[in-house]
N, C-alpha and C. Protein backbone atom coordinates (compact mmCIF):
# COMPACT_ATOMS: atom_id res chain seq x y z
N UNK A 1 60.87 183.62 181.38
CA UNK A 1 61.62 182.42 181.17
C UNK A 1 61.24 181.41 182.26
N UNK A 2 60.94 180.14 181.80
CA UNK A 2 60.61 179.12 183.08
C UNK A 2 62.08 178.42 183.60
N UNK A 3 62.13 178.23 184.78
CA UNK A 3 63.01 177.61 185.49
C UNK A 3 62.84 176.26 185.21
N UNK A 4 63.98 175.50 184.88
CA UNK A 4 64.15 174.49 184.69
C UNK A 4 64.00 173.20 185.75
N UNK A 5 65.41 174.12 186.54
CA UNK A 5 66.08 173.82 187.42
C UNK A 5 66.40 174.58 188.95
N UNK A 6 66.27 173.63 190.01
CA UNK A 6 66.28 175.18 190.69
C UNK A 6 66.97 174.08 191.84
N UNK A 7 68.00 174.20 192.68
CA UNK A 7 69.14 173.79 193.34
C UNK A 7 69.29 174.10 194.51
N UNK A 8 68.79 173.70 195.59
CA UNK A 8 68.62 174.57 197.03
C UNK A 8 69.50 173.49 198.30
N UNK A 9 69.92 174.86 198.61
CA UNK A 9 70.98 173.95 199.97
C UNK A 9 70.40 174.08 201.22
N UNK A 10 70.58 173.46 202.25
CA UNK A 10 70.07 173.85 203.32
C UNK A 10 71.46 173.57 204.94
N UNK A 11 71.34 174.18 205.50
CA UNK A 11 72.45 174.21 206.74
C UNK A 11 72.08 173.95 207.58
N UNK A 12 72.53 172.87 208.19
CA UNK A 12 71.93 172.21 209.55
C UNK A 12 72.80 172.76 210.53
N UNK A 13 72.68 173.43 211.82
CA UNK A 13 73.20 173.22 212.82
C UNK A 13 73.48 171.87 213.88
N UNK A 14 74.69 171.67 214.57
CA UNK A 14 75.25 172.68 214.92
C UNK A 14 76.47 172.66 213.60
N UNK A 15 76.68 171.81 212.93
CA UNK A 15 77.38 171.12 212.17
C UNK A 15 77.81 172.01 210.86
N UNK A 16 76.79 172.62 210.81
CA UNK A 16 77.08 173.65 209.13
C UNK A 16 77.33 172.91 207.89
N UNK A 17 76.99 171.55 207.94
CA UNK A 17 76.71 170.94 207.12
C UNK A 17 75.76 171.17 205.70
N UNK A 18 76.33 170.97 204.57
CA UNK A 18 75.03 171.52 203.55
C UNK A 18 74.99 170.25 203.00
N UNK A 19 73.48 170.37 202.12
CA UNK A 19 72.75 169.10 201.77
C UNK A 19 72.01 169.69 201.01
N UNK A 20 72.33 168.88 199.29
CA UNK A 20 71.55 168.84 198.33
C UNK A 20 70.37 168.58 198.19
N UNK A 21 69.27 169.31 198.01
CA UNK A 21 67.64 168.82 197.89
C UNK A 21 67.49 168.56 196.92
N UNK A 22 68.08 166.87 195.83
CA UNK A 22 68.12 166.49 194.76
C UNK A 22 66.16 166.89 194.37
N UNK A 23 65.23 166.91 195.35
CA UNK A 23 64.21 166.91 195.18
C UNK A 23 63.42 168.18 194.30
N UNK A 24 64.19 168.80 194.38
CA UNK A 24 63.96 170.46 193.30
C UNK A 24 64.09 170.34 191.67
N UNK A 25 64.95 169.30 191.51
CA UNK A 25 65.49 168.64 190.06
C UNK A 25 64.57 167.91 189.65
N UNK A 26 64.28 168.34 188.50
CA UNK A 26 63.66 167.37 187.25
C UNK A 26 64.22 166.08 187.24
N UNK A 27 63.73 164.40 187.18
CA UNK A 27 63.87 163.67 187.27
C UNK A 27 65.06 163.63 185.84
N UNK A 28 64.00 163.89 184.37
CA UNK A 28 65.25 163.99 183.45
C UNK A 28 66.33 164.62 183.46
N UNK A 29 66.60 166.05 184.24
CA UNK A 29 67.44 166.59 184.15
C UNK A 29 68.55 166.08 185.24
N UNK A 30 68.14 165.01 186.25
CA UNK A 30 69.03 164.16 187.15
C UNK A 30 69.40 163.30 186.54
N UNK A 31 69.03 162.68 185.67
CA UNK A 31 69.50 161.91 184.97
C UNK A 31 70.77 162.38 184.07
N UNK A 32 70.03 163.40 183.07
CA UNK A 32 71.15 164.10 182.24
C UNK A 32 72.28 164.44 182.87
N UNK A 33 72.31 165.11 184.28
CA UNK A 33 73.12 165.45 184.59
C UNK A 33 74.53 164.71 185.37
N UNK A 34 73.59 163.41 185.78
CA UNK A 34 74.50 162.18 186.63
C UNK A 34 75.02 161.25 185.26
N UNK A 35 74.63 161.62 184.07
CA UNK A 35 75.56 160.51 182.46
C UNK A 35 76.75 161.33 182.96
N UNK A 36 77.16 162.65 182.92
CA UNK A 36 78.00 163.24 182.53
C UNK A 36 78.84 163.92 181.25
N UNK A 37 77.80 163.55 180.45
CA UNK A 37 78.41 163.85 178.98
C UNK A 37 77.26 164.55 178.67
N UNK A 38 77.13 165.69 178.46
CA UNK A 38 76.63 167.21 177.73
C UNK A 38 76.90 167.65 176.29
N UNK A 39 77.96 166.64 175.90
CA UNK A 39 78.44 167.62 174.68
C UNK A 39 77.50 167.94 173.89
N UNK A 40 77.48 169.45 173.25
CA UNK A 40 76.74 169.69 172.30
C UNK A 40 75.45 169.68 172.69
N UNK A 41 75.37 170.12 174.54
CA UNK A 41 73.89 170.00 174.32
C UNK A 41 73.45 171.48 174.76
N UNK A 42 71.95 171.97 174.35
CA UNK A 42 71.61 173.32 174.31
C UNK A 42 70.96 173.60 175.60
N UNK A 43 71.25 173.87 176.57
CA UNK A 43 70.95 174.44 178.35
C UNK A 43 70.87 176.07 178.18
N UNK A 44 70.69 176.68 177.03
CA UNK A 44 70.36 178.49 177.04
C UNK A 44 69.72 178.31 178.22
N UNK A 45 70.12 179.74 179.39
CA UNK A 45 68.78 180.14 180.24
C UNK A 45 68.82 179.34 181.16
N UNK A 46 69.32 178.15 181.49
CA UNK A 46 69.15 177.08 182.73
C UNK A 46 69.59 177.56 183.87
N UNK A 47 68.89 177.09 184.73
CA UNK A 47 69.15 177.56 186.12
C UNK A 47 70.05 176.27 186.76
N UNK A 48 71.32 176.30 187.08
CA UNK A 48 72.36 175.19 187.68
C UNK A 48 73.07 175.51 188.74
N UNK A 49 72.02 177.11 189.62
CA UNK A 49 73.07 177.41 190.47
C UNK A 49 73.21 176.48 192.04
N UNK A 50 74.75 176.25 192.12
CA UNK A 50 75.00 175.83 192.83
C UNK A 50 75.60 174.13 192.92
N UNK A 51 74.92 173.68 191.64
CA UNK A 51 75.30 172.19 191.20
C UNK A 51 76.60 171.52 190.97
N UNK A 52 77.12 170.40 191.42
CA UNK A 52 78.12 170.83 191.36
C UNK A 52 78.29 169.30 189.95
N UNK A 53 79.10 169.63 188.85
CA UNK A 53 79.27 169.35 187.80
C UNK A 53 80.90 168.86 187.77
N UNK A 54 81.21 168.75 188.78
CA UNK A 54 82.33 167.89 188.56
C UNK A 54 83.36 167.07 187.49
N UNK A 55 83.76 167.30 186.55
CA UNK A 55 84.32 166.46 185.58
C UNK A 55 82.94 166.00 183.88
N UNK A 56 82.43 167.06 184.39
CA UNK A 56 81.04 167.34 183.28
C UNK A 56 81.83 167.43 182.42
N UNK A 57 80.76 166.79 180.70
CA UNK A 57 81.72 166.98 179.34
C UNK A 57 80.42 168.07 179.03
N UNK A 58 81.02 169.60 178.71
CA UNK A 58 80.39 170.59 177.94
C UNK A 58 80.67 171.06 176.92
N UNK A 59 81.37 170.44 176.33
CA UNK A 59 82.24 170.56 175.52
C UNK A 59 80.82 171.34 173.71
N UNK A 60 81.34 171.96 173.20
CA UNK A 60 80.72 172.78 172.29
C UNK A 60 78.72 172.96 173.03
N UNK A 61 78.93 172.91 174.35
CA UNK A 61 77.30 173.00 175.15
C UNK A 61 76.67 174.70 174.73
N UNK A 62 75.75 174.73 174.33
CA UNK A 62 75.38 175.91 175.01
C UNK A 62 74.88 176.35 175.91
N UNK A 63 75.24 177.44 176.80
CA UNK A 63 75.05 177.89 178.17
C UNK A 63 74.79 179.21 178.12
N UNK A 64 74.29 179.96 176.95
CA UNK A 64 73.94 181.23 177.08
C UNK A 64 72.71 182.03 177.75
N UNK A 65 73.39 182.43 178.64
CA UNK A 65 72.61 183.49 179.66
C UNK A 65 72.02 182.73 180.78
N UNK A 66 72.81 180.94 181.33
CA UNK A 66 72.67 180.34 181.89
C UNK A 66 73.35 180.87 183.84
N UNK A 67 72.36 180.56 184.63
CA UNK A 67 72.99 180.82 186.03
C UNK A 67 73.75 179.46 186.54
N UNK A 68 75.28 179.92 186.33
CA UNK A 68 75.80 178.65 187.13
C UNK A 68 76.33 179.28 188.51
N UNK A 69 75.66 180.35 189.13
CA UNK A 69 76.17 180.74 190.61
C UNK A 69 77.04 179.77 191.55
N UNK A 70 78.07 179.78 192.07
CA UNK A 70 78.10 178.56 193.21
C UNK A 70 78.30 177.25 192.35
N UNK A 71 78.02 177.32 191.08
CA UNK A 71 78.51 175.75 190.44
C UNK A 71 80.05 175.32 190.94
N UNK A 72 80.22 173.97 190.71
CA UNK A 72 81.26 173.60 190.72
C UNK A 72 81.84 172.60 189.73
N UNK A 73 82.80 173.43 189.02
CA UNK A 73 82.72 172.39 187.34
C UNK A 73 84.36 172.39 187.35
N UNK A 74 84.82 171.81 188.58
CA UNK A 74 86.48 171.48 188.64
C UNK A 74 86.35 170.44 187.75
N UNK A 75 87.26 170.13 186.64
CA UNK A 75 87.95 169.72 186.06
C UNK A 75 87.20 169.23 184.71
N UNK A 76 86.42 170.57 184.53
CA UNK A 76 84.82 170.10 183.42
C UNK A 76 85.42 170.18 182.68
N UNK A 77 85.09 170.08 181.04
CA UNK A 77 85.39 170.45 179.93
C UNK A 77 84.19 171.18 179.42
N UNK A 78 84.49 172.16 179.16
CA UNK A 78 83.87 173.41 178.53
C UNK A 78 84.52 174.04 177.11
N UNK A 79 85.13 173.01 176.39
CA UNK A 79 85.90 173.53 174.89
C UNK A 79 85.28 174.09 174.13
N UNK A 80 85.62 175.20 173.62
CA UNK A 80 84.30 175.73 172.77
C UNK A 80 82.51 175.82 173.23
N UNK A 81 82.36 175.79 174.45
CA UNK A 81 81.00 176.37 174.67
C UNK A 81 80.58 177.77 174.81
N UNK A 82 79.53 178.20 174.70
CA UNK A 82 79.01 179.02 174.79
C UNK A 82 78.38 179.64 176.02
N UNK A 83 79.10 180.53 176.60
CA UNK A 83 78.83 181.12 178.03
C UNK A 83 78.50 182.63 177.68
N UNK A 84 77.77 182.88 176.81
CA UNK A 84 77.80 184.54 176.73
C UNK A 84 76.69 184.88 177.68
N UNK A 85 76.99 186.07 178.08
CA UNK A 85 76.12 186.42 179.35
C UNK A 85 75.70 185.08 180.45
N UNK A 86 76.25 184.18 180.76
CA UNK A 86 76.06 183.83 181.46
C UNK A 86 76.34 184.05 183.07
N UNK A 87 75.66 184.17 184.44
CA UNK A 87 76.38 184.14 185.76
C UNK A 87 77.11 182.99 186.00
N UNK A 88 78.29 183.42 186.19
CA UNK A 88 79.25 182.55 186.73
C UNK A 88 79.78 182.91 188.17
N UNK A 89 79.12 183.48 188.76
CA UNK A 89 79.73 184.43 189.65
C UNK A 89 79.81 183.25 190.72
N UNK A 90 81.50 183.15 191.29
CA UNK A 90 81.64 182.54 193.08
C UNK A 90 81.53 180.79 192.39
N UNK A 91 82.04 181.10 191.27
CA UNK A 91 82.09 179.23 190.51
C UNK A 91 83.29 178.98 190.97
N UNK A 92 83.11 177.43 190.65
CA UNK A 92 85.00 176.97 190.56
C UNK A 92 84.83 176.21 189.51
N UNK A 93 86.09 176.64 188.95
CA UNK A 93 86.75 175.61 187.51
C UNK A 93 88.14 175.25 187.84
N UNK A 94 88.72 174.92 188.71
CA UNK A 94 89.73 174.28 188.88
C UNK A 94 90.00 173.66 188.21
N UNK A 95 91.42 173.19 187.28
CA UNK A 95 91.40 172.27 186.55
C UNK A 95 90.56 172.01 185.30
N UNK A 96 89.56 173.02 185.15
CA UNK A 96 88.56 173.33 183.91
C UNK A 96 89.60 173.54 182.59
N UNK A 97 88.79 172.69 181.34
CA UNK A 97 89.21 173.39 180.00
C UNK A 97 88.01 174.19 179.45
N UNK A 98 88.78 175.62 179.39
CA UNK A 98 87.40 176.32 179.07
C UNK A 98 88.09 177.09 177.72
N UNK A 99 88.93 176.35 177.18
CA UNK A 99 89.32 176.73 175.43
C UNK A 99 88.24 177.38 174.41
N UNK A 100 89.20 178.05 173.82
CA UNK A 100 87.69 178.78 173.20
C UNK A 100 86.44 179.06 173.71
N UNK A 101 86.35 179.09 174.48
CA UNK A 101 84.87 179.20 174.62
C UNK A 101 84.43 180.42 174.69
N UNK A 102 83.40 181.23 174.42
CA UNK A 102 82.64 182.31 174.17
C UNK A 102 81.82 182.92 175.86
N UNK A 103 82.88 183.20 176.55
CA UNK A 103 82.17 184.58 177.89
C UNK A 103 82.13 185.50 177.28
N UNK A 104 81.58 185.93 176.56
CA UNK A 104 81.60 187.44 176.13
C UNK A 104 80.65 187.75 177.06
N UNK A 105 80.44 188.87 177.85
CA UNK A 105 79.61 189.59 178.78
C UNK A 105 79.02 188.72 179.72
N UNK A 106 80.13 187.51 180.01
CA UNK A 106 79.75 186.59 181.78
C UNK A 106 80.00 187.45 182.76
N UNK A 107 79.25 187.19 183.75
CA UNK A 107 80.10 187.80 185.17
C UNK A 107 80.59 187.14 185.75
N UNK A 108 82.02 186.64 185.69
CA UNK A 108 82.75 185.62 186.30
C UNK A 108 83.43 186.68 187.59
N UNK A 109 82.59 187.06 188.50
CA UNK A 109 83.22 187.93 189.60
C UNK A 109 83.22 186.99 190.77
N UNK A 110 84.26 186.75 191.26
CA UNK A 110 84.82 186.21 192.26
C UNK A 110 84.99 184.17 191.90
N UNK A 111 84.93 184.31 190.41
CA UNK A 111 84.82 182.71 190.35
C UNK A 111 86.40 182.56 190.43
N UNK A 112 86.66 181.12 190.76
CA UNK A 112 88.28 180.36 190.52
C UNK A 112 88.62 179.64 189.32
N UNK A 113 89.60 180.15 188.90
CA UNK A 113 90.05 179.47 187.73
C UNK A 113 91.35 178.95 187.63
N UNK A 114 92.17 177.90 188.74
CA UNK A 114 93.09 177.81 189.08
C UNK A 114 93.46 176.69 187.84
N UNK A 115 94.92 176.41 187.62
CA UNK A 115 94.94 175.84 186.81
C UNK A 115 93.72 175.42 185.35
N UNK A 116 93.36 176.35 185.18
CA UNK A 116 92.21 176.40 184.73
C UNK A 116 92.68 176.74 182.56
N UNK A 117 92.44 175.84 181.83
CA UNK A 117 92.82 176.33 180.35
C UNK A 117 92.08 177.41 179.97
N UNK A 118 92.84 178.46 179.69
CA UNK A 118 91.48 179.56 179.03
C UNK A 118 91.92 180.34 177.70
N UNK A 119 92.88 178.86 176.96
CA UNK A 119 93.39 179.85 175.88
C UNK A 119 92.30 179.87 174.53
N UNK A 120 92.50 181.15 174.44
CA UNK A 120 92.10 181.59 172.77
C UNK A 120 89.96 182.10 173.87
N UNK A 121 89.88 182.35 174.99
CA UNK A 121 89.00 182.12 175.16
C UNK A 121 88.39 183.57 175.13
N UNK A 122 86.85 183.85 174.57
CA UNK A 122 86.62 185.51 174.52
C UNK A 122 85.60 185.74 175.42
N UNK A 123 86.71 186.52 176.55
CA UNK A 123 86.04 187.69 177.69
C UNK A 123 86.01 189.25 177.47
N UNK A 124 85.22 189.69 175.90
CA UNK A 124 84.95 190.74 175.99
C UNK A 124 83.92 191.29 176.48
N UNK A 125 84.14 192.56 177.47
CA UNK A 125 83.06 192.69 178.44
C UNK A 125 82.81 192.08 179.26
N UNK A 126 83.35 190.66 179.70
CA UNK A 126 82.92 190.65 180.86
C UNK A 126 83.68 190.74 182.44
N UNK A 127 82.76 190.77 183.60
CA UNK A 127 82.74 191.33 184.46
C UNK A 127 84.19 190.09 185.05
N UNK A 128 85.66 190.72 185.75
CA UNK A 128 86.52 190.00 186.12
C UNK A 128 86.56 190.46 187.33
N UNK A 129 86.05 191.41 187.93
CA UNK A 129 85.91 191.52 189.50
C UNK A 129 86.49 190.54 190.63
N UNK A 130 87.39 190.63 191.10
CA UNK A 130 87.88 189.49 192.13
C UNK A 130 87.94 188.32 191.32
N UNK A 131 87.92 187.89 190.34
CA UNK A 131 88.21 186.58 189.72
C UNK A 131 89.44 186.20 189.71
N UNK A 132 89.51 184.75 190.63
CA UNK A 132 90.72 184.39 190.59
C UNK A 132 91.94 183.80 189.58
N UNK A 133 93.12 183.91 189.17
CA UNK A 133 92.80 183.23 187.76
C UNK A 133 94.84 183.20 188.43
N UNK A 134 94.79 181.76 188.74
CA UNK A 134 95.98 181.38 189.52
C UNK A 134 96.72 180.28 188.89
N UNK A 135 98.03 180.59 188.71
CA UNK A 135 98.66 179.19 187.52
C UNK A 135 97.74 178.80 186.63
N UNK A 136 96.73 179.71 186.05
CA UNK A 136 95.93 179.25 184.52
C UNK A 136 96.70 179.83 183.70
N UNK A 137 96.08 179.57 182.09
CA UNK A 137 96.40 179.60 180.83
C UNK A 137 95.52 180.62 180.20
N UNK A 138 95.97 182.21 179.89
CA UNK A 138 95.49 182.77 179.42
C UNK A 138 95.80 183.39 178.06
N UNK A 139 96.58 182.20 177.19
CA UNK A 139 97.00 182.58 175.99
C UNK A 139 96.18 182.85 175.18
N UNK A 140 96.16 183.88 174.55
CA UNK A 140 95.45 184.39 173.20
C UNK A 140 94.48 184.85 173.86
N UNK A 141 94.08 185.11 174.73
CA UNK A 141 92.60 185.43 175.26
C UNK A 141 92.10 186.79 174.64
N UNK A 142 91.13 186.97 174.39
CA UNK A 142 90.62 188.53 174.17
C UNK A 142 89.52 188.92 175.49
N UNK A 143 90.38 189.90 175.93
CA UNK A 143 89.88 190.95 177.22
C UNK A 143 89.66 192.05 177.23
N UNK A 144 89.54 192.33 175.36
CA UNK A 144 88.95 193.61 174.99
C UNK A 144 87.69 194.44 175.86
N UNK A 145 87.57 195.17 176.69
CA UNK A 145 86.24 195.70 177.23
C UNK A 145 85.82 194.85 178.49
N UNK A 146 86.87 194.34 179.03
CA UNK A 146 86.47 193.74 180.25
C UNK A 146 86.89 194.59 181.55
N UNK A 147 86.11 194.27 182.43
CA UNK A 147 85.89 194.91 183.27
C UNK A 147 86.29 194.57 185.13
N UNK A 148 86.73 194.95 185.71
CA UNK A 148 87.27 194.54 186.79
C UNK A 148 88.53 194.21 187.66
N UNK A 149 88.90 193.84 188.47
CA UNK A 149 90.53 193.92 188.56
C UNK A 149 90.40 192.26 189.35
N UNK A 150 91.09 191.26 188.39
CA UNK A 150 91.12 189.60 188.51
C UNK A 150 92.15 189.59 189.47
N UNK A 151 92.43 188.60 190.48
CA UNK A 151 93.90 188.39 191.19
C UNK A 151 94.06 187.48 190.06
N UNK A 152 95.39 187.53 189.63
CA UNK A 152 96.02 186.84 189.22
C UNK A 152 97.55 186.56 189.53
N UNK A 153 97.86 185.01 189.37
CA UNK A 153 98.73 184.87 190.29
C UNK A 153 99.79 183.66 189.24
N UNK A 154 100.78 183.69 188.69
CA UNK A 154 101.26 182.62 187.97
C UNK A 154 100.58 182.28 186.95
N UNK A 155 99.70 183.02 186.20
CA UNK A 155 98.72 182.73 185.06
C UNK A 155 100.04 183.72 183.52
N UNK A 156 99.73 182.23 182.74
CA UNK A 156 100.30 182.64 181.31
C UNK A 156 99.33 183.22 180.79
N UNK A 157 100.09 184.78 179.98
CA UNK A 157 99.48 185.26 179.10
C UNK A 157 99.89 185.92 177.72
N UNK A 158 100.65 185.13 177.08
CA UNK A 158 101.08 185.06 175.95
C UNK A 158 99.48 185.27 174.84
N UNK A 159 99.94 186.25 174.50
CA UNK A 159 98.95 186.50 173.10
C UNK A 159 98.04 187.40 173.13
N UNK A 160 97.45 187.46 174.66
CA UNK A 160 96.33 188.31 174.68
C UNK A 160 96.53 189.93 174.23
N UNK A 161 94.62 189.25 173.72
CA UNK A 161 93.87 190.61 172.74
C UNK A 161 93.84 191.36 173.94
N UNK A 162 93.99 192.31 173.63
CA UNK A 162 94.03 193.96 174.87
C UNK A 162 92.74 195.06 173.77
């Protein structure tokens, strides 16, 4: 699979400061990514780790078997996308709507999902390891075959598939 995208931080002393090397990014894909509106668009396989996606529209996107490591997609919309097998691992969705959407076999281990919508959303199989999932919405969810032990903390879960 070719890398699309590839997202590198660097830490300056003494400061610990990090800094985006926009310079690793595809000119189009800086572009695509600074509109902010995704909907409906097909990213299978993309490499986005670490990017931070802020208030991104992903709305019906596909993202299958995509690395969003380290992303940061507080307050994205993700309605109905497609995250199967994707790494999500050490993300934040704060404030994310991730309705419906299809994790079947993500590894969302150690990501945040604080206030985060995740109803009707299917995590069968995947990896919940340390995933935080704090005052979210986990109505209707199916967690058939998932795996891991999530903190959860003030999260609704009315409905869920077991």
């Amino acid at each position: 699979m070719t890398e699309i995208i590839s997202v590198k931080y660097i830490v300056r002393e003494p400061r610990m400061r990090m800094r985006l090397l926009s310079e690793y990014l595809l000119p189009d894909m800086i572009h695509l990514l600074s509109s902010g509106d995704l909907e409906g668009a097909n990213l299978e396989g993309i490499n986005l780790t670490g990017v931070w996606l802020k208030g991104i529209n992903l709305k019906r996107a596909n993202l299958r078997g995509a690395c969003l490591q380290f992303a940061i997609l507080s307050e994205a919309n993700l309605e109905d996308a497609n995250l199967e097998e994707a790494n999500l691992s050490r993300s934040n969705f704060i404030g994310a709507n991730l309705s419906r959407a299809n994790m079947r076999k993500a590894n969302l281990y150690y990501s945040r999902f604080t206030n985060a919508n995740l109803q009707s959303v299917n995590l069968q199989y995947a990896n919940l390891q340390r995933a935080i999932l704090r005052c979210a919405d986990l109505s209707g969810a199916d967690i058939r075959y998932a795996n891991g032990e999530p903190i959860v903390d003030r999260t609704k879960m009315d409905g869920l598939v077991r």
